[in-house]
Protein backbone atom coordinates (compact mmCIF):
# COMPACT_ATOMS: atom_id res chain seq x y z
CA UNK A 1 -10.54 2.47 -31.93
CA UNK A 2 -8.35 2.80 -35.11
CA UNK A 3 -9.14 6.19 -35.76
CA UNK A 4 -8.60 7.22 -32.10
CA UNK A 5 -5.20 5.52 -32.00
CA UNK A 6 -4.04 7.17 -35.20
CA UNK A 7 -5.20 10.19 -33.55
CA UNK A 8 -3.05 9.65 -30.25
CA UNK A 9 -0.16 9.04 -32.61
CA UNK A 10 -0.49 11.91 -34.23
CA UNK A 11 -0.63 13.87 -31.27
CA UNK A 12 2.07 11.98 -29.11
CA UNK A 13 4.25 10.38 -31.54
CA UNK A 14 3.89 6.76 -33.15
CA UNK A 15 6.50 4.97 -31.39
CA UNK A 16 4.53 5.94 -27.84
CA UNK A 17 1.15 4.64 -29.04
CA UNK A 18 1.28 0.88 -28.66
CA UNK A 19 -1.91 -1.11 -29.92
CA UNK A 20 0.07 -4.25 -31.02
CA UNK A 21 -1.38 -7.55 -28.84
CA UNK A 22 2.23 -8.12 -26.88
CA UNK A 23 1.80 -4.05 -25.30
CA UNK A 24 -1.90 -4.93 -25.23
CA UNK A 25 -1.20 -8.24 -23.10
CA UNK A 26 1.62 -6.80 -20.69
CA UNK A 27 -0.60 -4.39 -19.43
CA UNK A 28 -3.98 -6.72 -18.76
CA UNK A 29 -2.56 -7.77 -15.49
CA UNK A 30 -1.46 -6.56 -12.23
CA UNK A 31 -0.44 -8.26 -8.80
CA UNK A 32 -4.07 -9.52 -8.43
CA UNK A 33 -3.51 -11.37 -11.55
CA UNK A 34 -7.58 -10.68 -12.96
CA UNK A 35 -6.98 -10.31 -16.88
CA UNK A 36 -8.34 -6.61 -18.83
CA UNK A 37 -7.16 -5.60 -21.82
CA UNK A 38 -6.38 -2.32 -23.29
CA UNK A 39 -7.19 -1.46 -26.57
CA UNK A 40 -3.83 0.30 -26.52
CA UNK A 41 -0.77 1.64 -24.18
CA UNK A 42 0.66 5.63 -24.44
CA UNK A 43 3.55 6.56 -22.95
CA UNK A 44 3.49 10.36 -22.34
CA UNK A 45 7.27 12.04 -22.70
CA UNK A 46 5.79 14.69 -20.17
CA UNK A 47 2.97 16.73 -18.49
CA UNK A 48 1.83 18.42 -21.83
CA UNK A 49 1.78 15.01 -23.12
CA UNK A 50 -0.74 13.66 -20.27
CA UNK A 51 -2.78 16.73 -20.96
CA UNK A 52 -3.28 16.34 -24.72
CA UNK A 53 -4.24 12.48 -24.60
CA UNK A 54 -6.89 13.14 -21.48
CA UNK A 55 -8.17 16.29 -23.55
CA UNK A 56 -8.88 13.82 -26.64
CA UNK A 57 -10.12 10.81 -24.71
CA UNK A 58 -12.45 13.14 -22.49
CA UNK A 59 -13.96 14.44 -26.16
CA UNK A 60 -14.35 11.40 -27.43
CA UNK A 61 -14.82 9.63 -23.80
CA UNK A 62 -12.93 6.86 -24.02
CA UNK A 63 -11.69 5.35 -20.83
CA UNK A 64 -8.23 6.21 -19.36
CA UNK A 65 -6.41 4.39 -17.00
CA UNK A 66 -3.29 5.36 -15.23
CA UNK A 67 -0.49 3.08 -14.33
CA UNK A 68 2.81 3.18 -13.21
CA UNK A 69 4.57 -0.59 -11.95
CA UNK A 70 1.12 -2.24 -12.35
CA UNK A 71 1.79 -3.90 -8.45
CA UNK A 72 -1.70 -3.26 -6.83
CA UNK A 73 -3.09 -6.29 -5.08
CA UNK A 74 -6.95 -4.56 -5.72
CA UNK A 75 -6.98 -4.18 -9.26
CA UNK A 76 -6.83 -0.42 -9.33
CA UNK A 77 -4.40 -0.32 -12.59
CA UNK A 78 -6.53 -2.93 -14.91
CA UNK A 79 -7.94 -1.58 -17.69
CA UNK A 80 -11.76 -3.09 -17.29
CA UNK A 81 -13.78 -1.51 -19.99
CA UNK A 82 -10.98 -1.50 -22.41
CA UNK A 83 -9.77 2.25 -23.96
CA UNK A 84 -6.53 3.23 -23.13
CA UNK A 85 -3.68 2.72 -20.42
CA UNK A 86 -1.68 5.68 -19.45
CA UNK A 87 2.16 4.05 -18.33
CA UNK A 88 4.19 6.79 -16.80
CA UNK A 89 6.98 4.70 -16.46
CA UNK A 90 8.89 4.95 -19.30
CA UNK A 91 9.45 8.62 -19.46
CA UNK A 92 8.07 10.33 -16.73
CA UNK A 93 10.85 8.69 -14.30
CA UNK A 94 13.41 11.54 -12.77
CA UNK A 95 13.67 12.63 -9.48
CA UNK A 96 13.88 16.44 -10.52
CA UNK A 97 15.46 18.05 -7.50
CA UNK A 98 16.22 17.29 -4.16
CA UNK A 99 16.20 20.18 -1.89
CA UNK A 100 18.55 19.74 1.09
CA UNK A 101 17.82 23.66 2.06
CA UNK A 102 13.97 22.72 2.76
CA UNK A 103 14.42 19.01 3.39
CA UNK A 104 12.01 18.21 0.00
CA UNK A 105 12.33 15.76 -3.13
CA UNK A 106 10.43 16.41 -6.09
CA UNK A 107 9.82 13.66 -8.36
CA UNK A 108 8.13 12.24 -11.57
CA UNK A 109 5.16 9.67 -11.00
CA UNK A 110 7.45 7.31 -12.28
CA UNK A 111 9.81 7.04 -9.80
CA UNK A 112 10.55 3.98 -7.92
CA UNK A 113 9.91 4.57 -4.39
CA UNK A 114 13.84 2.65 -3.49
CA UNK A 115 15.59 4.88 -6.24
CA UNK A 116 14.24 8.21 -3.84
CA UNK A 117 15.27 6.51 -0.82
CA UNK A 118 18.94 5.63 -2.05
CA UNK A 119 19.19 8.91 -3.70
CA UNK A 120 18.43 11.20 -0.50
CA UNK A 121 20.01 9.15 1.76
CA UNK A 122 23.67 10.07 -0.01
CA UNK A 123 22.44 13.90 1.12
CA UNK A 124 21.97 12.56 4.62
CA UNK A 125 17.94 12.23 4.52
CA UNK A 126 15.40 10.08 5.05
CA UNK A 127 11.91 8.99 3.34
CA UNK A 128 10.09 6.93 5.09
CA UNK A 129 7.58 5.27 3.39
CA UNK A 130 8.44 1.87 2.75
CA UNK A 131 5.87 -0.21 0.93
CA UNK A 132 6.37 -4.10 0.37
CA UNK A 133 7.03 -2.94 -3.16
CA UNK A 134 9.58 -0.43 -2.51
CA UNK A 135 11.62 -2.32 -5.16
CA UNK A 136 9.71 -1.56 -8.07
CA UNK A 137 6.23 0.07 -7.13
CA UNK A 138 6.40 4.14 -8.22
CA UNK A 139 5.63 7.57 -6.14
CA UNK A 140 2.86 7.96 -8.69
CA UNK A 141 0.91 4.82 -7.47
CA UNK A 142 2.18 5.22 -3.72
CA UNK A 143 0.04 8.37 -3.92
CA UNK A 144 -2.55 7.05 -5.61
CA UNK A 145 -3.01 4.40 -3.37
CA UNK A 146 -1.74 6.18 0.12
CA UNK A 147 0.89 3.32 0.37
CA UNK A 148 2.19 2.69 3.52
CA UNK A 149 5.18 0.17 4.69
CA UNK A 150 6.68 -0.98 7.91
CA UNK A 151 7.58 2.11 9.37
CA UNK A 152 4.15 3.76 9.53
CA UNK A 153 4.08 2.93 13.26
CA UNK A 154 6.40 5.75 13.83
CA UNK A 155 6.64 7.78 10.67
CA UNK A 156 3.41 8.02 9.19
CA UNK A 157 2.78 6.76 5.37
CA UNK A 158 2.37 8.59 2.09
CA UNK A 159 -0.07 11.04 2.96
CA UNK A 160 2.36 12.50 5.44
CA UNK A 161 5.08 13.41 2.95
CA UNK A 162 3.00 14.75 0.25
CA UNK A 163 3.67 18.41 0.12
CA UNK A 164 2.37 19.21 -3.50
CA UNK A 165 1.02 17.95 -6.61
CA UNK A 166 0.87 19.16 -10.51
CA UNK A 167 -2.03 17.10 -12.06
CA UNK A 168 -4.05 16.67 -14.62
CA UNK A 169 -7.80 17.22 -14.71
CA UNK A 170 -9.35 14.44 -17.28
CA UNK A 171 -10.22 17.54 -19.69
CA UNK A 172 -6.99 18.45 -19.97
CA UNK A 173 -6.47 21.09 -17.52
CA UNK A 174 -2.90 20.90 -15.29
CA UNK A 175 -3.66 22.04 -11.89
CA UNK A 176 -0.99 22.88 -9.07
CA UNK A 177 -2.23 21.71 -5.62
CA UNK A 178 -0.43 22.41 -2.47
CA UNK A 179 3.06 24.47 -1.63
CA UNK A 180 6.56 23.55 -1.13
CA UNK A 181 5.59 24.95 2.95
CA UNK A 182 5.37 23.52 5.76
CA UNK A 183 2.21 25.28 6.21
CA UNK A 184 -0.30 26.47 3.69
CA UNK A 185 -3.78 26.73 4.62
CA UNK A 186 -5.19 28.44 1.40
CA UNK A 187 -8.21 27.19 -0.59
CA UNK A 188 -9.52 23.62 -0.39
CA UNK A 189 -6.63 20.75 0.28
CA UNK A 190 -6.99 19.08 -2.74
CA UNK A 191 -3.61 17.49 -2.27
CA UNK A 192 -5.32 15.53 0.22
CA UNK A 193 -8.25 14.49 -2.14
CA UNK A 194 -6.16 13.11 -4.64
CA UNK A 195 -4.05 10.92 -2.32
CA UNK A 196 -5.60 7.46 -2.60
CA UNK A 197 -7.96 8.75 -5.20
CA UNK A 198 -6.76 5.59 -7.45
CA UNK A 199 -6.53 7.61 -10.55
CA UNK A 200 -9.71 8.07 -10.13
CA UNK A 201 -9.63 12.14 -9.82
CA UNK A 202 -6.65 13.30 -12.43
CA UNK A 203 -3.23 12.38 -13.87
CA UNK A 204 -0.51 13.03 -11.89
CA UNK A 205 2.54 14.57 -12.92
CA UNK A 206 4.69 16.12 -10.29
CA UNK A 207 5.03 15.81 -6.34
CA UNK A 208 6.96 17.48 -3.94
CA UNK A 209 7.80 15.06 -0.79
CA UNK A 210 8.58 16.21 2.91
CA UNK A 211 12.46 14.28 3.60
CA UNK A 212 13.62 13.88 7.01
CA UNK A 213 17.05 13.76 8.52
CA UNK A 214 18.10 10.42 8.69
CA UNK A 215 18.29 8.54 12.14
CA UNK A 216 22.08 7.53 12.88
CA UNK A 217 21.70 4.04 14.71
CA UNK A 218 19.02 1.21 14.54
CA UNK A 219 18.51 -1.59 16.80
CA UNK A 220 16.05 -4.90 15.80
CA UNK A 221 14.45 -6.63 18.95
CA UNK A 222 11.93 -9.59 18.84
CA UNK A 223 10.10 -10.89 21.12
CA UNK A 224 8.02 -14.36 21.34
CA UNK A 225 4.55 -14.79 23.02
CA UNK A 226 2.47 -17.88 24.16
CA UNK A 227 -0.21 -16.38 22.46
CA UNK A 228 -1.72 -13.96 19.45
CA UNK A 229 -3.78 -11.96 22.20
CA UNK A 230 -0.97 -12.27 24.36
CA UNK A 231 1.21 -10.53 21.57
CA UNK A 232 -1.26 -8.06 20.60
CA UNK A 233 -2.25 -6.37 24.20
CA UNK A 234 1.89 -6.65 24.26
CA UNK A 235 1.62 -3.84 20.95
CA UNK A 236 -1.02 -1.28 22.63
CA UNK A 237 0.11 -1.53 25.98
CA UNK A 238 3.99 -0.56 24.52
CA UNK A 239 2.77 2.05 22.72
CA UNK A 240 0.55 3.49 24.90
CA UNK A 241 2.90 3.27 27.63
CA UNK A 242 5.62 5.74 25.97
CA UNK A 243 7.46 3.28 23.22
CA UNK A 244 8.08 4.75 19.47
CA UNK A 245 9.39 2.30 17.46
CA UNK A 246 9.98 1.87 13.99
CA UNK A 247 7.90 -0.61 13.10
CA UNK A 248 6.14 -3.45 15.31
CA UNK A 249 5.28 -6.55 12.73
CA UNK A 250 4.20 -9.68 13.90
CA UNK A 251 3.58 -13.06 12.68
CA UNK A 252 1.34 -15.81 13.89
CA UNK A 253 2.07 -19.54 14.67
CA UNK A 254 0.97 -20.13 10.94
CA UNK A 255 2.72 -17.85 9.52
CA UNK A 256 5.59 -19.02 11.43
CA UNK A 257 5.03 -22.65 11.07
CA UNK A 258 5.25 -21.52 6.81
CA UNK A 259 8.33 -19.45 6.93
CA UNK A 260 10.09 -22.00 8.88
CA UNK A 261 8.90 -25.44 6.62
CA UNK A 262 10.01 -23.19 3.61
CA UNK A 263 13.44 -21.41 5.10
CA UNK A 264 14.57 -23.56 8.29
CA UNK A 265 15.16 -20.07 9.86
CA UNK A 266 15.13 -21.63 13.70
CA UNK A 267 11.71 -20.05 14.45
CA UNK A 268 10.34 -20.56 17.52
CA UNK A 269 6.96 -23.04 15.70
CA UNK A 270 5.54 -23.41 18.81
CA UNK A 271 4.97 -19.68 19.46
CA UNK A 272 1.53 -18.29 19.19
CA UNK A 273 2.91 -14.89 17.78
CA UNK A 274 6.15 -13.02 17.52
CA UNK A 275 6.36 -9.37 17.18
CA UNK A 276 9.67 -8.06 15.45
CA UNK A 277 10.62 -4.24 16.07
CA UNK A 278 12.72 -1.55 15.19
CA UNK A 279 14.45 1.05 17.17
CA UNK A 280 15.88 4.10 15.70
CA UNK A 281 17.52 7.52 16.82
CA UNK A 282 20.70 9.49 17.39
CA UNK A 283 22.32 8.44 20.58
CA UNK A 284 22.69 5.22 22.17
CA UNK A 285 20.71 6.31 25.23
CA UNK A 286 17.55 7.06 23.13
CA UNK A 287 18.03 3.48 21.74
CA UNK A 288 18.47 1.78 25.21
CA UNK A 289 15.70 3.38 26.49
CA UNK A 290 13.12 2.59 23.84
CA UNK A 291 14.48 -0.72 23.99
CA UNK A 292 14.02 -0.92 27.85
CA UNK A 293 10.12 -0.09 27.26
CA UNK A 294 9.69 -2.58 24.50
CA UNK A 295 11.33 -5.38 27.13
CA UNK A 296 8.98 -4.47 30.03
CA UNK A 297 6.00 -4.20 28.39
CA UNK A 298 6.54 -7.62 26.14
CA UNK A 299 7.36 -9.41 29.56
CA UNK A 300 4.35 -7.30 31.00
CA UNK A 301 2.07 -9.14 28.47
CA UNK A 302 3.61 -12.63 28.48
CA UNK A 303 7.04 -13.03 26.01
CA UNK A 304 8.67 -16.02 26.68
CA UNK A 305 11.58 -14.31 25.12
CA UNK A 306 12.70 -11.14 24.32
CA UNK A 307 15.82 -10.60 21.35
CA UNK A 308 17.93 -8.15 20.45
CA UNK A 309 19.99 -7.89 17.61
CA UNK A 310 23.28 -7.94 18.36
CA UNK A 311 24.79 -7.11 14.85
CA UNK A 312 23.10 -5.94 11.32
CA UNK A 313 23.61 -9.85 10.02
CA UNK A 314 20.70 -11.11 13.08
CA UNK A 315 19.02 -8.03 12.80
CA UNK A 316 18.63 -8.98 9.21
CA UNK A 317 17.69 -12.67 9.72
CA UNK A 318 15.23 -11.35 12.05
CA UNK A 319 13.63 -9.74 9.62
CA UNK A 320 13.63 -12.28 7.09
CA UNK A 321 11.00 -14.01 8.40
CA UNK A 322 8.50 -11.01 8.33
CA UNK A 323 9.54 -10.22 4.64
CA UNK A 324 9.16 -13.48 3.43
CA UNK A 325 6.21 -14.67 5.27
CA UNK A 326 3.75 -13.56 2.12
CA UNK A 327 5.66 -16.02 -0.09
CA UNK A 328 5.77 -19.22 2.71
CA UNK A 329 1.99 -19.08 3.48
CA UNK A 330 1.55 -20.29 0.37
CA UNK A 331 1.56 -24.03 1.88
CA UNK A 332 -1.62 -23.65 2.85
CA UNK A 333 -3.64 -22.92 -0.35
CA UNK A 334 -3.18 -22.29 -4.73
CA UNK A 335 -5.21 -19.46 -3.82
CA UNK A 336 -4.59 -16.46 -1.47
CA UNK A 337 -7.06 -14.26 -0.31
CA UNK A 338 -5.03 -11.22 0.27
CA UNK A 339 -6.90 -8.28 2.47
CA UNK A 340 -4.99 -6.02 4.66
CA UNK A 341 -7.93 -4.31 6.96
CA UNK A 342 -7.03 -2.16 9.61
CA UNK A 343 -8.47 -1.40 13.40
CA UNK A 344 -7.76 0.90 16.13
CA UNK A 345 -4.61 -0.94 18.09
CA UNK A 346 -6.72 -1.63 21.00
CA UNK A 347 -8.80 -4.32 19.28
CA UNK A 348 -5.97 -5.95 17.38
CA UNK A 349 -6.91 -8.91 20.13
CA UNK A 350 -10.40 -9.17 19.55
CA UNK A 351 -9.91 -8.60 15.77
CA UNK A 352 -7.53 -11.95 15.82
CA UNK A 353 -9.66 -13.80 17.94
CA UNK A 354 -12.61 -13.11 15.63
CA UNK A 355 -10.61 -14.25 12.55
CA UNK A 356 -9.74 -17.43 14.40
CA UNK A 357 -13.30 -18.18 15.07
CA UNK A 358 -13.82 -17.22 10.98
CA UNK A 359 -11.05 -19.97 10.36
CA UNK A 360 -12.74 -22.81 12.09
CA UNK A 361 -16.62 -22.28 10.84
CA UNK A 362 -15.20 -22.24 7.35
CA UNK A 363 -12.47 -24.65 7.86
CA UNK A 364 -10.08 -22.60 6.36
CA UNK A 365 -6.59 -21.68 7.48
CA UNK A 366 -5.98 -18.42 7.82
CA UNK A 367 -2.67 -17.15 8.66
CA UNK A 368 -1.96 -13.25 9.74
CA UNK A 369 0.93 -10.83 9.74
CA UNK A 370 1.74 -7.65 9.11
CA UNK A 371 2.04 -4.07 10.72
CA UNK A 372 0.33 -4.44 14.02
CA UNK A 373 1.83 -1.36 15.06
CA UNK A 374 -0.70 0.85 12.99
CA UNK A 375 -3.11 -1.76 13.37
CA UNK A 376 -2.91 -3.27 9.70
CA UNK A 377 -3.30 -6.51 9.50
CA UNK A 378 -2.49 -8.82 6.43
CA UNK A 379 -5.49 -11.54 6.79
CA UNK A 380 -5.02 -14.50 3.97
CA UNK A 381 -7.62 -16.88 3.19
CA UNK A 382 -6.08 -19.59 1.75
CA UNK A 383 -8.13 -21.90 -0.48
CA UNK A 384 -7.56 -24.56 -3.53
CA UNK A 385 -7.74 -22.14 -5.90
CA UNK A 386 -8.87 -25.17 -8.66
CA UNK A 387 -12.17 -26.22 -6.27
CA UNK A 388 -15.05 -23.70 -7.12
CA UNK A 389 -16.71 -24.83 -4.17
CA UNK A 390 -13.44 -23.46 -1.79
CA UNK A 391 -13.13 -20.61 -3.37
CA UNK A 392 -16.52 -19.43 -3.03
CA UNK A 393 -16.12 -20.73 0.62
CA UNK A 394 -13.02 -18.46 0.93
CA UNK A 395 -14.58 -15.06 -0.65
CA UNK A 396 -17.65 -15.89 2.21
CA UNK A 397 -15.04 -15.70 5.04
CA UNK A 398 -13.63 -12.20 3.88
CA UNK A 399 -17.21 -11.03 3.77
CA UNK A 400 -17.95 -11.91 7.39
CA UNK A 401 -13.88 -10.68 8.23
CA UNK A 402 -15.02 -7.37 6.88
CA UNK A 403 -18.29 -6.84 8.50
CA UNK A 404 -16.70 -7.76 11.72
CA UNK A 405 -13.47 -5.00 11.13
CA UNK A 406 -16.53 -2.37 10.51
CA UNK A 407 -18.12 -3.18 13.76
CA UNK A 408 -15.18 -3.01 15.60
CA UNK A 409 -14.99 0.42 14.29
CA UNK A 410 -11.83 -1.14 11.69
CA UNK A 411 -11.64 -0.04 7.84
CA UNK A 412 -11.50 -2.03 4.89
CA UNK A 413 -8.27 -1.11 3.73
CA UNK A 414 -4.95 0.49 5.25
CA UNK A 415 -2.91 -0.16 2.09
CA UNK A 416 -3.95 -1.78 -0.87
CA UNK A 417 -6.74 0.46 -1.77
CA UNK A 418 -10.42 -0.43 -3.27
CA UNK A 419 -10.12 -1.02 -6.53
CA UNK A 420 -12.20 -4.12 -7.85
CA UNK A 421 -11.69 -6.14 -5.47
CA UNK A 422 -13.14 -4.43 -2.76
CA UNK A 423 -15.59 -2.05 -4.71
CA UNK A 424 -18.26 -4.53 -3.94
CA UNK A 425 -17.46 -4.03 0.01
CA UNK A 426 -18.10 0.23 -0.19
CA UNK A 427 -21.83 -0.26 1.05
CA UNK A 428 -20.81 -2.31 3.89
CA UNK A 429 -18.52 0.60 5.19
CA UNK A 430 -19.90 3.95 4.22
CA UNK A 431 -23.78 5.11 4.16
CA UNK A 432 -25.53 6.25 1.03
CA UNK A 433 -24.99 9.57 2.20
CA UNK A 434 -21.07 9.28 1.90
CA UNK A 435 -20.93 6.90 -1.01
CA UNK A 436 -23.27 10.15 -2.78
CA UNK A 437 -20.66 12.44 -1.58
CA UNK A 438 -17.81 10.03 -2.82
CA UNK A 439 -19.65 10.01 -6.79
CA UNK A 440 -20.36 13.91 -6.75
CA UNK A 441 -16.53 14.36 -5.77
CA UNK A 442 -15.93 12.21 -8.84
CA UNK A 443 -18.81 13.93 -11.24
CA UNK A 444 -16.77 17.28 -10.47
CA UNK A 445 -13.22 16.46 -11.31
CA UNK A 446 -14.33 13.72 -14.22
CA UNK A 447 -18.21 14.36 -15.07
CA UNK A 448 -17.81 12.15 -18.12
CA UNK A 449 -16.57 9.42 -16.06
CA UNK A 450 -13.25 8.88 -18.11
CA UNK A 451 -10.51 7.92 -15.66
CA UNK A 452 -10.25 4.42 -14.17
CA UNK A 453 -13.97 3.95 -14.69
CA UNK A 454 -15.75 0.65 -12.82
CA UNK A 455 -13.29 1.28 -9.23
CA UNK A 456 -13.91 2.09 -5.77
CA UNK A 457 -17.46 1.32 -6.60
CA UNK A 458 -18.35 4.55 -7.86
């Protein structure tokens, strides 16, 4: 590689080419903490600068990866056959114009998703999607991933926002998909192919974001069920029957048993579930209302108790528990078997129930939580991660978990993507039919296989 990282400095500057073993190291890892190193790191100024170093690495095909905070929990960022890690974050961080006229933000892949949400939110506007990670995970890998957040249930995730991309194609080529319209129906939508692409497809350099006006009042309301089944029929039936919240999370008596050893929040332990909702709009009727629905329905289906907020101080304790439930879990296991498969609402019951079964013929504990109101549901396995023999145990258990999500007509991922980690999981859910379609979608944007080779299990 010394020859092809003199070349990159020549062509992008020697104090952006990084091939020293502490910029090697730093970006081996990401959130799933597997271990691939680079052979080196470029940080591109710009979009001419992402075009020259895919133009050189596609003649000389050497492996590209792009990367912006490196916070995937699938491995999509890692570097696996070595070559060369594109980081957007250094440079390629502005927000370049926000657009109050048209309502749209357009921003550098670098951008931290909680920078655009503070920024339009002085204009009076709103973006919605609000990943786990909003607090250091970028618009670049939101895209690339189709991240979504707590407030999908209402407001849709990152595919709903994207108006436009500038890319680039791994030959070098920059391409300029979509419009700044609300509707453009001209040529293919290959906006929509590279969303949750994982860099798989091209670089990108440049999107252009729907904003919203921003809601006026919020209300928090949680209620507190017998039961996990009880709790989820309590989510479809609300929503079904007329409800539009926020976001509808829930937590299960694991989970809450967890947050509660680790935070002495005042949880209710011996619940089988609590759901935790927001409530947003302009006027206080709309807010009463929605509120009224989300009461009747919870009580419909069983809530021992049903909460509301009555200042932003409870609302936020409320919600401490569903933000910090990832972290508590961790009493049950060294080693946490992270998926986050979704199903249609309707069989969030049958889904749990199957996953409890899962937990006892494997004698593992499995807590659950997440975004029940899109039907995404965080499932951990948690093992020893220092005992071979449970860990093995543990990856059989997500097998079986995701066979059973397919047959309930589920999908392997609502969030996190395919990556590694779930590459090995594509012929379960798609036929050889699709998965052919899938690599001769690839062949035509990268036919020399360049970009984030070895993911989605193409």
């Amino acid at each position: 590689m010394k020859k092809h990282i003199k070349a990159l400095q020549n062509l992008i500057g020697q104090e952006n080419v990084k091939a020293d073993k502490p910029h090697r190291l730093a970006y081996s890892y990401d959130a799933t903490r597997e271990h691939f190193e680079p052979d080196v790191v470029v940080f591109p100024k710009d979009e001419e600068d992402v075009s020259k170093i895919l133009r050189y690495c596609n003649e000389h095909k050497i492996p590209v990866v792009p990367r912006g905070a490196g916070s995937g929990f699938t491995g999509g960022a890692l570097p696996v056959g070595g070559g060369v890690v594109l980081a957007v974050e250094k440079y390629m961080n502005k927000i370049l114009e926000i657009d109050t006229k048209n309502m749209v933000a357009v921003v550098q892949p670098g951008v931290i998703n909680k920078d655009l949400q503070r920024e339009v939110e002085k204009h009076g506007l709103f973006y919605p999607p609000d990943p786990a990670s909003q607090d250091y995970s970028t618009l670049g890998g939101n895209v690339a991933e189709n991240a979504g957040g707590m407030r999908a249930a209402k407001y849709g995730i990152t595919k709903d926002y994207v108006m436009a991309l500038r890319a680039v194609l791994p030959n070098g080529d920059i391409i300029r998909a979509g419009k700044r319209t609300i509707k453009d129906v001209a040529g293919y939508n290959i906006p929509g192919i590279l969303i949750a692409s994982e860099g798989t497809l091209a670089v990108i350099t440049e999107i252009t974001l729907k904003l919203l006006s921003k809601p006026k009042l919020t209300k928090t309301v949680m209620g507190v069920f017998p039961t996990v089944t009880a709790a989820m029929n309590a989510v479809y039936k609300s929503l079904a029957g007329g409800a539009n919240p926020v976001a509808m999370e829930f937590l299960d008596n694991l989970t809450i048993r967890a947050v509660e050893e680790k935070f002495h929040k005042g949880l209710p332990v011996e619940a089988g579930a609590i759901l935790i909702s927001d409530i947003d709009g302009n006027v206080e009727e709309e807010i009463d209302y929605q509120i009224g629905l989300l009461e009747k329905f919870f009580k419909q289906n069983g809530a021992t108790e049903f909460r509301i907020a009555k200042d932003e101080k409870e609302a936020a304790d409320i919600w401490f528990a569903r933000r910090n439930a990832s972290q508590s879990i961790t009493i049950y296991g060294s080693k946490k078997i992270n998926e986050d498969v979704t199903v249609p609402r309707s069989e969030l019951p049958r889904y749990l129930e199957e996953v409890e079964k899962i937990s006892k013929k494997y004698n593992v504990k499995i807590p659950c939580f997440g975004h029940t109101g899109d039907g995404n549901v965080h499932t951990n396995v948690m093992v020893d991660g220092s005992d071979p023999k449970q860990v093995e145990i543990g990856y059989k258990a997500i097998e079986e978990i995701f066979q059973m999500t397919i047959d309930i007509g589920g999908t392997l991922s609502g969030e996190h993507g395919i990556g590694l980690s779930k590459a090995p999981f594509m012929k379960m859910a798609f036929s050889e039919a699709e998965l052919g379609l899938f690599r001769r979608i690839k062949e035509a944007f990268d036919p020399n296989n360049i970009l984030n080779p070895g993911k989605m299990g193409l």
